[in-house]
N, C-alpha and C. Protein backbone atom coordinates (compact mmCIF):
# COMPACT_ATOMS: atom_id res chain seq x y z
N UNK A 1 12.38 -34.16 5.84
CA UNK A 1 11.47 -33.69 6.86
C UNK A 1 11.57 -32.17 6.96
N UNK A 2 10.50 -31.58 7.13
CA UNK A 2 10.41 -29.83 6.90
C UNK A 2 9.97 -29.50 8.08
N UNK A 3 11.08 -28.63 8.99
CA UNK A 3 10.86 -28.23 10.21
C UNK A 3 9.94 -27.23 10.57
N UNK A 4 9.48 -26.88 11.87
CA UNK A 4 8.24 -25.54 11.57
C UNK A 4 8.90 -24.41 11.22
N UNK A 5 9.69 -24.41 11.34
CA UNK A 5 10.25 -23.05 10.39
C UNK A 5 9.87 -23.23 9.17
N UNK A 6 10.40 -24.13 8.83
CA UNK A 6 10.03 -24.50 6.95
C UNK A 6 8.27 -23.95 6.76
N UNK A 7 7.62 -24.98 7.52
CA UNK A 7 6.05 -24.58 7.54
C UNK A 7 5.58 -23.48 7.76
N UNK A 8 6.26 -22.69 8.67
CA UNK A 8 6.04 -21.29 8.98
C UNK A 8 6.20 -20.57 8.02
N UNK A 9 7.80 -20.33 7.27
CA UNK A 9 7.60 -19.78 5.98
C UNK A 9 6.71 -20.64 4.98
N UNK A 10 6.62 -21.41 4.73
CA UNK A 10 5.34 -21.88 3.35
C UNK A 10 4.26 -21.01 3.93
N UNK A 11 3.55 -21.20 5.20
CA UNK A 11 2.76 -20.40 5.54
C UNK A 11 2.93 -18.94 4.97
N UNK A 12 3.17 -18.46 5.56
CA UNK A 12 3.80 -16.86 5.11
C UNK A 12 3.59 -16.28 3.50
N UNK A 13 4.02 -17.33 2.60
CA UNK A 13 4.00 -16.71 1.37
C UNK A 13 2.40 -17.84 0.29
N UNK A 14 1.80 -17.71 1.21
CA UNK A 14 0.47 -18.86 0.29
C UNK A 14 -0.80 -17.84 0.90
N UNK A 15 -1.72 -18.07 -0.34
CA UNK A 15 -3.21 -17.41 0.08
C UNK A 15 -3.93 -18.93 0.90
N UNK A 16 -4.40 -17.87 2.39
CA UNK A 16 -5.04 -18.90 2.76
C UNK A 16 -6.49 -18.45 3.21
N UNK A 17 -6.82 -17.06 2.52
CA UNK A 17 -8.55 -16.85 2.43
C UNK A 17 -9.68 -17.49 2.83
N UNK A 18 -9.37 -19.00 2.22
CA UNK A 18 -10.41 -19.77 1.90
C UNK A 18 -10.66 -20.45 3.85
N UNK A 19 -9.32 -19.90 4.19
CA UNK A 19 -9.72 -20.73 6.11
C UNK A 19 -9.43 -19.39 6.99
N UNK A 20 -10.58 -18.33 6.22
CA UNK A 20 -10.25 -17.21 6.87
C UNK A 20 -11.08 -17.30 8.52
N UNK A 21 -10.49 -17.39 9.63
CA UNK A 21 -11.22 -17.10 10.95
C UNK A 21 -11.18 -18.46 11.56
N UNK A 22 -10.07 -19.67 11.11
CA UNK A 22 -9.81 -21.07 11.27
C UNK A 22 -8.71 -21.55 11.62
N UNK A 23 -8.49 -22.38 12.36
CA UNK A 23 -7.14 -22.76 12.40
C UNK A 23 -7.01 -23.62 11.65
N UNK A 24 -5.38 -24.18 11.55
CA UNK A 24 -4.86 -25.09 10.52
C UNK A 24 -3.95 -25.68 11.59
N UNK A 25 -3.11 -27.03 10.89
CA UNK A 25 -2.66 -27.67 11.34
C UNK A 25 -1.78 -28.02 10.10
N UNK A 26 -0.81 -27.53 9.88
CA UNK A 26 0.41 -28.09 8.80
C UNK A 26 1.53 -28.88 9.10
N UNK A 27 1.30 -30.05 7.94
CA UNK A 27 3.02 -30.57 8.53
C UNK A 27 3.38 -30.82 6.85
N UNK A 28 4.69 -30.80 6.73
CA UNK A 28 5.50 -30.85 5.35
C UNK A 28 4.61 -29.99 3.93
N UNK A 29 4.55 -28.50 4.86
CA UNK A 29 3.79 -27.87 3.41
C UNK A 29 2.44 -28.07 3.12
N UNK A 30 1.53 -29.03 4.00
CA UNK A 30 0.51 -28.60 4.00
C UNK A 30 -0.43 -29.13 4.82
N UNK A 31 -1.87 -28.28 4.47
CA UNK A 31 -2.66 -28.36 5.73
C UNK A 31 -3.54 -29.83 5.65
N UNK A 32 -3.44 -30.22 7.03
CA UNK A 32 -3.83 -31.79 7.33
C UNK A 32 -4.64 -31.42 8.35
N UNK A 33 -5.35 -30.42 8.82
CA UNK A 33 -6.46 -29.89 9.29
C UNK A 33 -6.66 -28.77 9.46
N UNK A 34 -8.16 -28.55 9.41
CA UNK A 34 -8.58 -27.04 9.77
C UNK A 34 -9.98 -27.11 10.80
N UNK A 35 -10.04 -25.62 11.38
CA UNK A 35 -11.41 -25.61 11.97
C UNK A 35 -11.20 -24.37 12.52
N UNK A 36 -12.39 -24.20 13.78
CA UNK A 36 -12.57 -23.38 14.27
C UNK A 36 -12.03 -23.73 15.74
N UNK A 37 -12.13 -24.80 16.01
CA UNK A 37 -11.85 -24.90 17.63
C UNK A 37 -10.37 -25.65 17.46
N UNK A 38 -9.42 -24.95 18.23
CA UNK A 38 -7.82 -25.33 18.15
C UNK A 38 -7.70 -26.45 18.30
N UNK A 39 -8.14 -26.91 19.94
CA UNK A 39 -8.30 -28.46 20.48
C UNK A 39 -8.61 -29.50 19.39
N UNK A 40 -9.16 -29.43 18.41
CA UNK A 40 -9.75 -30.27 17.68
C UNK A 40 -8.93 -30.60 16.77
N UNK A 41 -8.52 -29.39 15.91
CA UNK A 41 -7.30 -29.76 14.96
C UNK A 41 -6.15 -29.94 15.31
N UNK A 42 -5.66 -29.91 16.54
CA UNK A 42 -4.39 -30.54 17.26
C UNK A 42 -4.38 -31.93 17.40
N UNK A 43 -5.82 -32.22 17.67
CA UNK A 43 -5.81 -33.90 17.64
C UNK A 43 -6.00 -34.38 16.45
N UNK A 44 -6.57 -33.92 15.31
CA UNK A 44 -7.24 -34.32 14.22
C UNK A 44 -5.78 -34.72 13.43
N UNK A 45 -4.61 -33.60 13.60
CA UNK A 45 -3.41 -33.85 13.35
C UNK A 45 -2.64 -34.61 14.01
N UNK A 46 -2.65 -34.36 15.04
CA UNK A 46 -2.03 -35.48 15.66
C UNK A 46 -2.53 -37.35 15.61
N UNK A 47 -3.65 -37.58 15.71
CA UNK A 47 -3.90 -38.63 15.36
C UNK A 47 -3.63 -39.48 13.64
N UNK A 48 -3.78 -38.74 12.64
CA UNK A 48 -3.93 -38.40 11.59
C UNK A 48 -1.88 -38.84 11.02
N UNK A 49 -1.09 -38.41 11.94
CA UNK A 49 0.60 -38.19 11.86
C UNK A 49 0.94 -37.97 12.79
N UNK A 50 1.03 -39.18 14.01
CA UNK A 50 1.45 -39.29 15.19
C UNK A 50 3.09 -39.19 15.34
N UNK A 51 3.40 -39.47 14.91
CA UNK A 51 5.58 -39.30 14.36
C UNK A 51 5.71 -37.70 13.83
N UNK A 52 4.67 -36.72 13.72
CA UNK A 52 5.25 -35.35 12.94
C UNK A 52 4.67 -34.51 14.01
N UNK A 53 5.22 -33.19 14.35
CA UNK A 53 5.08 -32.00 15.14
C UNK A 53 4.05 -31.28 13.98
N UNK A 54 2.70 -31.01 14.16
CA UNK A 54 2.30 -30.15 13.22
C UNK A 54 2.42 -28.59 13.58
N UNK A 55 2.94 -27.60 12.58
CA UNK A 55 2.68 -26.07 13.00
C UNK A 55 0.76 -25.98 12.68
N UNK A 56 0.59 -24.94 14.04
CA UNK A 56 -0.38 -24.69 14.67
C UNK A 56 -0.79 -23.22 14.32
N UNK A 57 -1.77 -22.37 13.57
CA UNK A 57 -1.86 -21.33 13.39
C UNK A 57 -3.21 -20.51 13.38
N UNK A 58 -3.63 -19.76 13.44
CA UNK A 58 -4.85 -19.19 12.95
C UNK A 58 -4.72 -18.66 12.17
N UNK A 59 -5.66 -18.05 10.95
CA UNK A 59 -5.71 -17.53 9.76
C UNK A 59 -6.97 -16.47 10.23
N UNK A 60 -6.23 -15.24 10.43
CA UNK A 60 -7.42 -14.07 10.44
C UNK A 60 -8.38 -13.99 9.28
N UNK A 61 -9.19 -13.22 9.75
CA UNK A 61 -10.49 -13.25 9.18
C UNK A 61 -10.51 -11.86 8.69
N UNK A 62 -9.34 -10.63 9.23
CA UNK A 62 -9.33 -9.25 9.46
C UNK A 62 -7.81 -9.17 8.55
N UNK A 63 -7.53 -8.26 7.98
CA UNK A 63 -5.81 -7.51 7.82
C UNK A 63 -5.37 -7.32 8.63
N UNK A 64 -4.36 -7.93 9.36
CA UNK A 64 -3.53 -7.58 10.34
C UNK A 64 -2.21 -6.91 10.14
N UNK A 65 -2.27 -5.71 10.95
CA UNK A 65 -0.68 -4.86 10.20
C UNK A 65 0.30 -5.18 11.62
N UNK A 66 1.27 -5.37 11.48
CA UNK A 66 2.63 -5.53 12.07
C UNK A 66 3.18 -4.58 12.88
């Protein structure tokens, strides 16, 4: 089982372009939903892998500097 840390870093080092301005919903390395409205992919995941915590993120649409 891969904790959100784990997911957080996979996150971190993967191109995710393609869900630029979307949220995601990851559990064990990868994404098991996306969209635009948060509410939606929290359930979409959650229903989907009711036993797993999914990490929750947005994917800018912009470069964001630190």
């Amino acid at each position: 089982m891969i904790d959100s840390y784990g997911n957080y870093e996979w996150f971190l080092k993967k191109d995710f372009s393609d869900y630029s301005g979307k949220w995601l919903a990851i559990i064990d390395k990868k994404v098991v939903a996306s969209g635009e409205d948060a509410n939606k992919v929290i359930t979409k995941a959650r229903e989907e892998y009711p036993h797993k915590r999914p990490f929750i993120t947005k994917v800018r649409d912009k470069l964001s500097i630190l």
